[in-house]
N, C-alpha and C. Protein backbone atom coordinates (compact mmCIF):
# COMPACT_ATOMS: atom_id res chain seq x y z
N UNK A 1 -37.25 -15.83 -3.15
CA UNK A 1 -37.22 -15.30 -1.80
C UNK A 1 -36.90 -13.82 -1.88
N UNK A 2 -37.92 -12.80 -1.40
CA UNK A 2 -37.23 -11.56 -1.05
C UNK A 2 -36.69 -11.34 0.01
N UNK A 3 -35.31 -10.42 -0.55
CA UNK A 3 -34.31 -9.80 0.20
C UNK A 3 -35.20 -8.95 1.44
N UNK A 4 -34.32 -9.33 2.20
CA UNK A 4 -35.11 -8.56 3.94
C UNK A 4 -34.25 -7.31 4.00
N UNK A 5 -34.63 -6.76 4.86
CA UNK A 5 -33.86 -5.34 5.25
C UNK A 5 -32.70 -5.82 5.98
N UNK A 6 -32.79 -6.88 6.95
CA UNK A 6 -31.73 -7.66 8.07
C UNK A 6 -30.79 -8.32 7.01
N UNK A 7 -31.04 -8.79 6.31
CA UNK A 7 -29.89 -9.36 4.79
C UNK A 7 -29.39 -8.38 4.13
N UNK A 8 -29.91 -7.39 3.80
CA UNK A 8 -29.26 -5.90 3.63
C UNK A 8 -27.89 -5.71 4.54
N UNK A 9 -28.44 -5.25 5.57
CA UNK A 9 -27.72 -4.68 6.71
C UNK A 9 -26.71 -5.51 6.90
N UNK A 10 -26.89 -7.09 7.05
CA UNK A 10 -25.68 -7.83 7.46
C UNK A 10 -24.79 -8.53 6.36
N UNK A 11 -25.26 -8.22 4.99
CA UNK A 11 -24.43 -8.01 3.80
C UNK A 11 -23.55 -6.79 4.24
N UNK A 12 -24.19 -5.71 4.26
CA UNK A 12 -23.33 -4.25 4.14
C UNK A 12 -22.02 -4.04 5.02
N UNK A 13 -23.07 -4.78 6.35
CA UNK A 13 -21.62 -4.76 7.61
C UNK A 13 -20.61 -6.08 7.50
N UNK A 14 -20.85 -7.40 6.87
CA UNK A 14 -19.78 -8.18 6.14
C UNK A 14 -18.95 -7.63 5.43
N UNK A 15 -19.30 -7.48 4.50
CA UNK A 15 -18.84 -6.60 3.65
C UNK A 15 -17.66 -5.32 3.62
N UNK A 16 -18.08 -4.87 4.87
CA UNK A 16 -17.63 -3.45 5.48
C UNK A 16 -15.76 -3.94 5.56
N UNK A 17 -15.98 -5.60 6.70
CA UNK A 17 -15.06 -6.11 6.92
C UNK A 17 -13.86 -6.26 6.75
N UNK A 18 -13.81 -6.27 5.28
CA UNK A 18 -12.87 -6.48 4.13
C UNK A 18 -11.92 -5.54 4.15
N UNK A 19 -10.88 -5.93 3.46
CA UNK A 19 -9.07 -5.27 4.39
C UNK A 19 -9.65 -4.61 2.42
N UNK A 20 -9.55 -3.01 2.61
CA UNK A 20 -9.32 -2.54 1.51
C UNK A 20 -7.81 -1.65 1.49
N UNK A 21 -7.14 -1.95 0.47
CA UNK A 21 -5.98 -1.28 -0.02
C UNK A 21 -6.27 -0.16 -0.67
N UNK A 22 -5.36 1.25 -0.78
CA UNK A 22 -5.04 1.83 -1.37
C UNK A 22 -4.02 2.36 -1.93
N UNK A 23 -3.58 2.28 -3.24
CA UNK A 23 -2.47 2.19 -3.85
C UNK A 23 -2.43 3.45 -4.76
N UNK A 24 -1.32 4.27 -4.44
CA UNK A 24 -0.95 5.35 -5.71
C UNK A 24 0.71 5.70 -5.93
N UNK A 25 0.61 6.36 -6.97
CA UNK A 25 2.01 6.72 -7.73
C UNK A 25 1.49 7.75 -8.10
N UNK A 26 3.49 8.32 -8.30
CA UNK A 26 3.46 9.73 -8.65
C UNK A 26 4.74 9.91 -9.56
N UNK A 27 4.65 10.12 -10.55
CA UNK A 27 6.04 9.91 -11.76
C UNK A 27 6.63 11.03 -11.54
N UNK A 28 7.81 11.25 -11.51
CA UNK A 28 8.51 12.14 -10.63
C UNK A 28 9.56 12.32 -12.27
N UNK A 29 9.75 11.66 -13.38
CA UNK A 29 11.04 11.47 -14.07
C UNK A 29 10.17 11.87 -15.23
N UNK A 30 10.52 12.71 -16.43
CA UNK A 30 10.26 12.79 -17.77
C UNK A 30 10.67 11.99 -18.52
N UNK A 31 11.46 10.82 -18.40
CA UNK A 31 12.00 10.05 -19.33
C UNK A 31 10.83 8.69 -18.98
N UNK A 32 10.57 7.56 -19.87
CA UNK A 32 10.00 6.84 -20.33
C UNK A 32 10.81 5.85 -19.78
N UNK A 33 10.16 4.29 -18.75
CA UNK A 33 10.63 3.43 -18.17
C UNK A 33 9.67 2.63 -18.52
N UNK A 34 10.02 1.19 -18.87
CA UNK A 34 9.19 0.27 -19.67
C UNK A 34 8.65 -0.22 -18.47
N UNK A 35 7.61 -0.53 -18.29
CA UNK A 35 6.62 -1.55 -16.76
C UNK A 35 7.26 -2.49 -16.87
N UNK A 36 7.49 -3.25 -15.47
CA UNK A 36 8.04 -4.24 -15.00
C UNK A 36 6.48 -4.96 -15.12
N UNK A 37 6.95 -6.74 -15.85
CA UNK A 37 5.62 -7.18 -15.99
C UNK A 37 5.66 -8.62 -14.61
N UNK A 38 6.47 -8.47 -13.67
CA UNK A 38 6.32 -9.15 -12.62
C UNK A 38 7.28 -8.69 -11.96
N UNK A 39 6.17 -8.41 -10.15
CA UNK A 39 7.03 -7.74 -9.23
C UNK A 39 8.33 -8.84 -8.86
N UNK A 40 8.86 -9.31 -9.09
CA UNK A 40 9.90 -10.41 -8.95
C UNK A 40 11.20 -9.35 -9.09
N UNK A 41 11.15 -8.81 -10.65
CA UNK A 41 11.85 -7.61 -11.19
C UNK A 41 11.94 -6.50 -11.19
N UNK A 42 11.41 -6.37 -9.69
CA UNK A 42 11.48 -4.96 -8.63
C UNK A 42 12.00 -5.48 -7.32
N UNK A 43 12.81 -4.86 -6.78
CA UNK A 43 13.33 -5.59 -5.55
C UNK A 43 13.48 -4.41 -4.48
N UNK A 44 13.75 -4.91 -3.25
CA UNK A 44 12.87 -3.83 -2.25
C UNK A 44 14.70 -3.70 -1.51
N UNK A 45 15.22 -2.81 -1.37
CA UNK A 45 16.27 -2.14 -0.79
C UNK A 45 16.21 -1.11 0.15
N UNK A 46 17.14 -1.82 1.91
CA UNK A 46 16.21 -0.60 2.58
C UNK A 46 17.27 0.64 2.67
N UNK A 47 18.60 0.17 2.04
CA UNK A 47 19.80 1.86 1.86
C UNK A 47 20.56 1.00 0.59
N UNK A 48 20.67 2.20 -0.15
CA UNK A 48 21.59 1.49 -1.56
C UNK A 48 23.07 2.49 -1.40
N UNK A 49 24.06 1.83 -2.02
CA UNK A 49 25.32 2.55 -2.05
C UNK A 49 25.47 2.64 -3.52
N UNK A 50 24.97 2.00 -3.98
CA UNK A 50 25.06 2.27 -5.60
C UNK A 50 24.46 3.42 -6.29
N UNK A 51 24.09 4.25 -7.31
CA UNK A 51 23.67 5.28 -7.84
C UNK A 51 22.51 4.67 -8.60
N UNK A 52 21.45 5.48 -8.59
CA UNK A 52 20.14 5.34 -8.82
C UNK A 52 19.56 6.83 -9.46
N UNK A 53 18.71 6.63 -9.91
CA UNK A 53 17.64 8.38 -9.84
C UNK A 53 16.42 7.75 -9.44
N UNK A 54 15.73 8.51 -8.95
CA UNK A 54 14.48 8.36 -8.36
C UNK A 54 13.45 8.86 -9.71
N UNK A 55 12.54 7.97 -9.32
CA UNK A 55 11.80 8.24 -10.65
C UNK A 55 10.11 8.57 -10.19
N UNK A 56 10.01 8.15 -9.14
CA UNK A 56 8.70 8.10 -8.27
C UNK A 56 8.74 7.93 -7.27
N UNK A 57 7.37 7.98 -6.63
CA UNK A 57 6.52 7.68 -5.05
C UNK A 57 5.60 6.70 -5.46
N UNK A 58 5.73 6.04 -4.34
CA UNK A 58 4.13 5.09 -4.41
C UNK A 58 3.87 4.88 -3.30
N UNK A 59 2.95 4.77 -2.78
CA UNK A 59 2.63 4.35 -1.62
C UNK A 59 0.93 3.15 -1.84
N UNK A 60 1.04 2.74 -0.22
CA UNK A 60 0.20 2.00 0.03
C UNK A 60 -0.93 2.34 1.54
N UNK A 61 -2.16 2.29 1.73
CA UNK A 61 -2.69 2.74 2.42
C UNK A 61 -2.99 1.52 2.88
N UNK A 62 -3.19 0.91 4.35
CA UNK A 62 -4.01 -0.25 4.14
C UNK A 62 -4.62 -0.10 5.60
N UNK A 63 -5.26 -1.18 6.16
CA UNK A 63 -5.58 -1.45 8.17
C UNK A 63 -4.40 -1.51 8.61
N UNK A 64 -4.37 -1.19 9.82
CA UNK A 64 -3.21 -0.88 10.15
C UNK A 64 -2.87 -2.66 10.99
N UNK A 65 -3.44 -3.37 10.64
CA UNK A 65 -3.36 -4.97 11.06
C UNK A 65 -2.37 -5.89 9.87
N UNK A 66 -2.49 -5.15 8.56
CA UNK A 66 -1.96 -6.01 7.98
C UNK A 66 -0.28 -5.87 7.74
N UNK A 67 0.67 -6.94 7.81
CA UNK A 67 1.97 -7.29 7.73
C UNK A 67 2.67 -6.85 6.71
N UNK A 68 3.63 -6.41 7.03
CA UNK A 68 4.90 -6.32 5.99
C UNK A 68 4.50 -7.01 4.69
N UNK A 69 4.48 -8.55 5.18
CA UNK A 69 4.91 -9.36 3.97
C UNK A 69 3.58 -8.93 2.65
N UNK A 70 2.75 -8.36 3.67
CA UNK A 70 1.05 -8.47 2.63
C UNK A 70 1.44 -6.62 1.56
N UNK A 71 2.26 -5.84 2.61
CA UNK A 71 2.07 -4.07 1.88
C UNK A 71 3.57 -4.40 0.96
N UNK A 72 4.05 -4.84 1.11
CA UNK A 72 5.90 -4.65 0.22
C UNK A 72 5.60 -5.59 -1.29
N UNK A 73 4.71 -6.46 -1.38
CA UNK A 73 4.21 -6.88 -2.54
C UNK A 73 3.34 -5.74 -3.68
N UNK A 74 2.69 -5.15 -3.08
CA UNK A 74 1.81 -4.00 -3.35
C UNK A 74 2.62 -2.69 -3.65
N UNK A 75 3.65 -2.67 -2.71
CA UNK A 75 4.51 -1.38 -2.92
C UNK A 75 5.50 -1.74 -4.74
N UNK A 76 5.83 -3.20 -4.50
CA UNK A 76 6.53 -3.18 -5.74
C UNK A 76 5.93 -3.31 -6.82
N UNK A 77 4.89 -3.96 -7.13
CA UNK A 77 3.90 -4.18 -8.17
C UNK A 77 3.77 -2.27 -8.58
N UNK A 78 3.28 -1.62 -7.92
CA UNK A 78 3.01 -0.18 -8.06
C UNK A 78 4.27 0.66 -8.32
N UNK A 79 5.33 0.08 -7.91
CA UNK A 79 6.60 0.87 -8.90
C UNK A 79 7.23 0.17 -9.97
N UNK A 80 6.39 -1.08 -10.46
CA UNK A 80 6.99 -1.87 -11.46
C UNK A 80 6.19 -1.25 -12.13
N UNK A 81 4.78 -0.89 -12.11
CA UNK A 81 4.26 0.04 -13.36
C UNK A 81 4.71 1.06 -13.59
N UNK A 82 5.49 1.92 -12.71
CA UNK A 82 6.67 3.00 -13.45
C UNK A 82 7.72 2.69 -13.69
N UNK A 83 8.01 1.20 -14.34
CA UNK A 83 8.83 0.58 -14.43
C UNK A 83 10.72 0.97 -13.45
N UNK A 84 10.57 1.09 -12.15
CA UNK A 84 11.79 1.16 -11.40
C UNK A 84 11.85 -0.46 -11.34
N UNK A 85 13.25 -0.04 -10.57
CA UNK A 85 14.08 -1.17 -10.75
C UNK A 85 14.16 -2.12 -9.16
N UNK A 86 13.78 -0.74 -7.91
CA UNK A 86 13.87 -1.04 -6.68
C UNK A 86 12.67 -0.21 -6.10
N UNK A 87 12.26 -0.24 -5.03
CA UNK A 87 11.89 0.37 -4.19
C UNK A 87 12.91 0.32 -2.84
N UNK A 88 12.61 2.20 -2.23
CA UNK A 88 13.56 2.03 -1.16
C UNK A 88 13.11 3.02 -0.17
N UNK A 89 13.73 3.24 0.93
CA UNK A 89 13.46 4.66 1.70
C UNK A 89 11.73 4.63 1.91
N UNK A 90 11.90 3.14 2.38
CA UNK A 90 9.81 3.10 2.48
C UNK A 90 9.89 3.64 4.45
N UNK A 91 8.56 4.84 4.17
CA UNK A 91 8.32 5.33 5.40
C UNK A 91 6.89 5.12 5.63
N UNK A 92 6.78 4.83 6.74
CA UNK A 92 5.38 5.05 7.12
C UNK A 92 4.90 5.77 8.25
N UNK A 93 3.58 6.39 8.45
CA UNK A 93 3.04 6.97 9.01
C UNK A 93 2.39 6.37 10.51
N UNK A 94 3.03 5.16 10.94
CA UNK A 94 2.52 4.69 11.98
C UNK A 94 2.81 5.36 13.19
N UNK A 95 2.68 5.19 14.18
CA UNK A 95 3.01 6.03 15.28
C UNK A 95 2.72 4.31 16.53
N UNK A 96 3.34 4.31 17.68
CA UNK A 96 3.06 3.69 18.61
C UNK A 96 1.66 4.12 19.66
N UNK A 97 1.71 4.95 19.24
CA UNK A 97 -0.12 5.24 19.91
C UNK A 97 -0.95 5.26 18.82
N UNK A 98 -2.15 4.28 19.29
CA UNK A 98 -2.94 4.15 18.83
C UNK A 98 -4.78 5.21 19.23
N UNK A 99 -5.44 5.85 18.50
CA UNK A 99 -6.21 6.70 18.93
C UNK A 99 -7.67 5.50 19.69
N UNK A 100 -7.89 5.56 20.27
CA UNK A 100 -9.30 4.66 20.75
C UNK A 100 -10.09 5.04 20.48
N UNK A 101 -11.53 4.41 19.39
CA UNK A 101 -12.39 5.38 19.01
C UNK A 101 -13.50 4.42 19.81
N UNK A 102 -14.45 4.54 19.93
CA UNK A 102 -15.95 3.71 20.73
C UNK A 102 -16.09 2.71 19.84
N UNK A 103 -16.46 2.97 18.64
CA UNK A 103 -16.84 1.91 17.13
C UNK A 103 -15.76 0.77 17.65
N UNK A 104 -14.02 1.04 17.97
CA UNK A 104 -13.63 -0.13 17.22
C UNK A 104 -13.37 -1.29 17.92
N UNK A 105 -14.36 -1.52 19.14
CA UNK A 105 -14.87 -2.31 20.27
C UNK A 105 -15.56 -3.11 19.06
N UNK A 106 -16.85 -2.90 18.35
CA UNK A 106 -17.45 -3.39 17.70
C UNK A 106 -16.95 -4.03 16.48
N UNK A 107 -16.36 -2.61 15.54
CA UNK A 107 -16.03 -2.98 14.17
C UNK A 107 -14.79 -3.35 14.39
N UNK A 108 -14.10 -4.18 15.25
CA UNK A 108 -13.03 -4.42 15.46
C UNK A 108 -11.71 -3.39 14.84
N UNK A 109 -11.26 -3.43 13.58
CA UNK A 109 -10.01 -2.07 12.73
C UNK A 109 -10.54 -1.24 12.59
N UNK A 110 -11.62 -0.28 13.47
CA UNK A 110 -12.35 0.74 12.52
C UNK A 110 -11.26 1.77 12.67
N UNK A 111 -11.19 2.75 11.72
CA UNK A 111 -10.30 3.95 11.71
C UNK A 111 -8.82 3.74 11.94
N UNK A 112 -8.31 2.55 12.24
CA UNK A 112 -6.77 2.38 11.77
C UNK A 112 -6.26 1.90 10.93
N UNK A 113 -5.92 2.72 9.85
CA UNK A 113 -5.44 2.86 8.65
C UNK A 113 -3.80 3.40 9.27
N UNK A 114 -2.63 3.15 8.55
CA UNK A 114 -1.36 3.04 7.75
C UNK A 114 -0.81 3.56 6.24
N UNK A 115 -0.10 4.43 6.06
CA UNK A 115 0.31 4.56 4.81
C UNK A 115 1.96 4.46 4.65
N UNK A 116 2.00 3.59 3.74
CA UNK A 116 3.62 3.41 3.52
C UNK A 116 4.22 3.79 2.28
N UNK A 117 5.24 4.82 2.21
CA UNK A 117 5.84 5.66 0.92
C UNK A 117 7.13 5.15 0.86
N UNK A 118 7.34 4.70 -0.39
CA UNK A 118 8.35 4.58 -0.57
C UNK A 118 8.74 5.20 -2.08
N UNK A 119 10.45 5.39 -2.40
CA UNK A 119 10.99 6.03 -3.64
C UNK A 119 10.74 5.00 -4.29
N UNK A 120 10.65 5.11 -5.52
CA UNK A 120 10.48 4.22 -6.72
C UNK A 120 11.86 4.42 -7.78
N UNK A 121 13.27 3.32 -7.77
CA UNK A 121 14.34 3.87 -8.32
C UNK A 121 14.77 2.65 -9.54
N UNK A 122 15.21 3.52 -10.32
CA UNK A 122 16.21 3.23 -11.68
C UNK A 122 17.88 2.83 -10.53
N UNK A 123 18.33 1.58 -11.70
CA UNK A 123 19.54 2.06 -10.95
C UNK A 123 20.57 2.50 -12.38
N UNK A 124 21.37 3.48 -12.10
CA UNK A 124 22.23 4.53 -13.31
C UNK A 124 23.13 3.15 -13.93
């Protein structure tokens, strides 16, 4: 069977659908921290009283639909590869107004995106 142009198109806009993440780090420490090989052994702290150094940033970009429970998995996995010990001081860029664009009648999330930063810490 050949592919139609209409199977094209409604592949591409399925497709489109899909909750994409974006994930980065930024090593902030010259010293060498072994990767955490499961986020289990990163733990998420939202004020520490204990002493730490900060060793990184990471953040997460995602739709601005998806939950806590789905970006704080993602945030620690991404500071367990700079092997910290916690993540903390996570901020994000949300705002309570939302911009209305025409598209996102149709494409339902179009253009609301979220980014959440948080420190990536050793504790001393």
């Amino acid at each position: 069977m050949k592919p139609t142009l209409f199977t094209f198109l409604f592949l591409t806009i399925f497709a489109s659908g899909c909750t994409v993440y974006q994930i980065n780090s930024k090593d902030t420490s010259q010293d060498y921290y072994a990767p955490k090989t499961n986020i289990d052994d990163v733990s998420y702290v939202q004020t520490t009283d204990k002493p730490y150094t900060e060793i990184g940033t990471v953040s997460v970009t995602t739709e601005r639909r998806q939950s806590w429970d789905d970006v704080l998995p993602k945030l620690k996995q991404e500071a367990g590869n700079l092997g910290a010990d916690a993540v903390t001081d996570v901020q994000s860029d949300a705002t309570d107004t939302w911009k209305k664009y025409a598209p996102q009648k149709l494409l339902g999330n179009a253009y609301i995106r979220t980014t959440y930063t948080a420190k990536a810490i050793v504790w001393q």
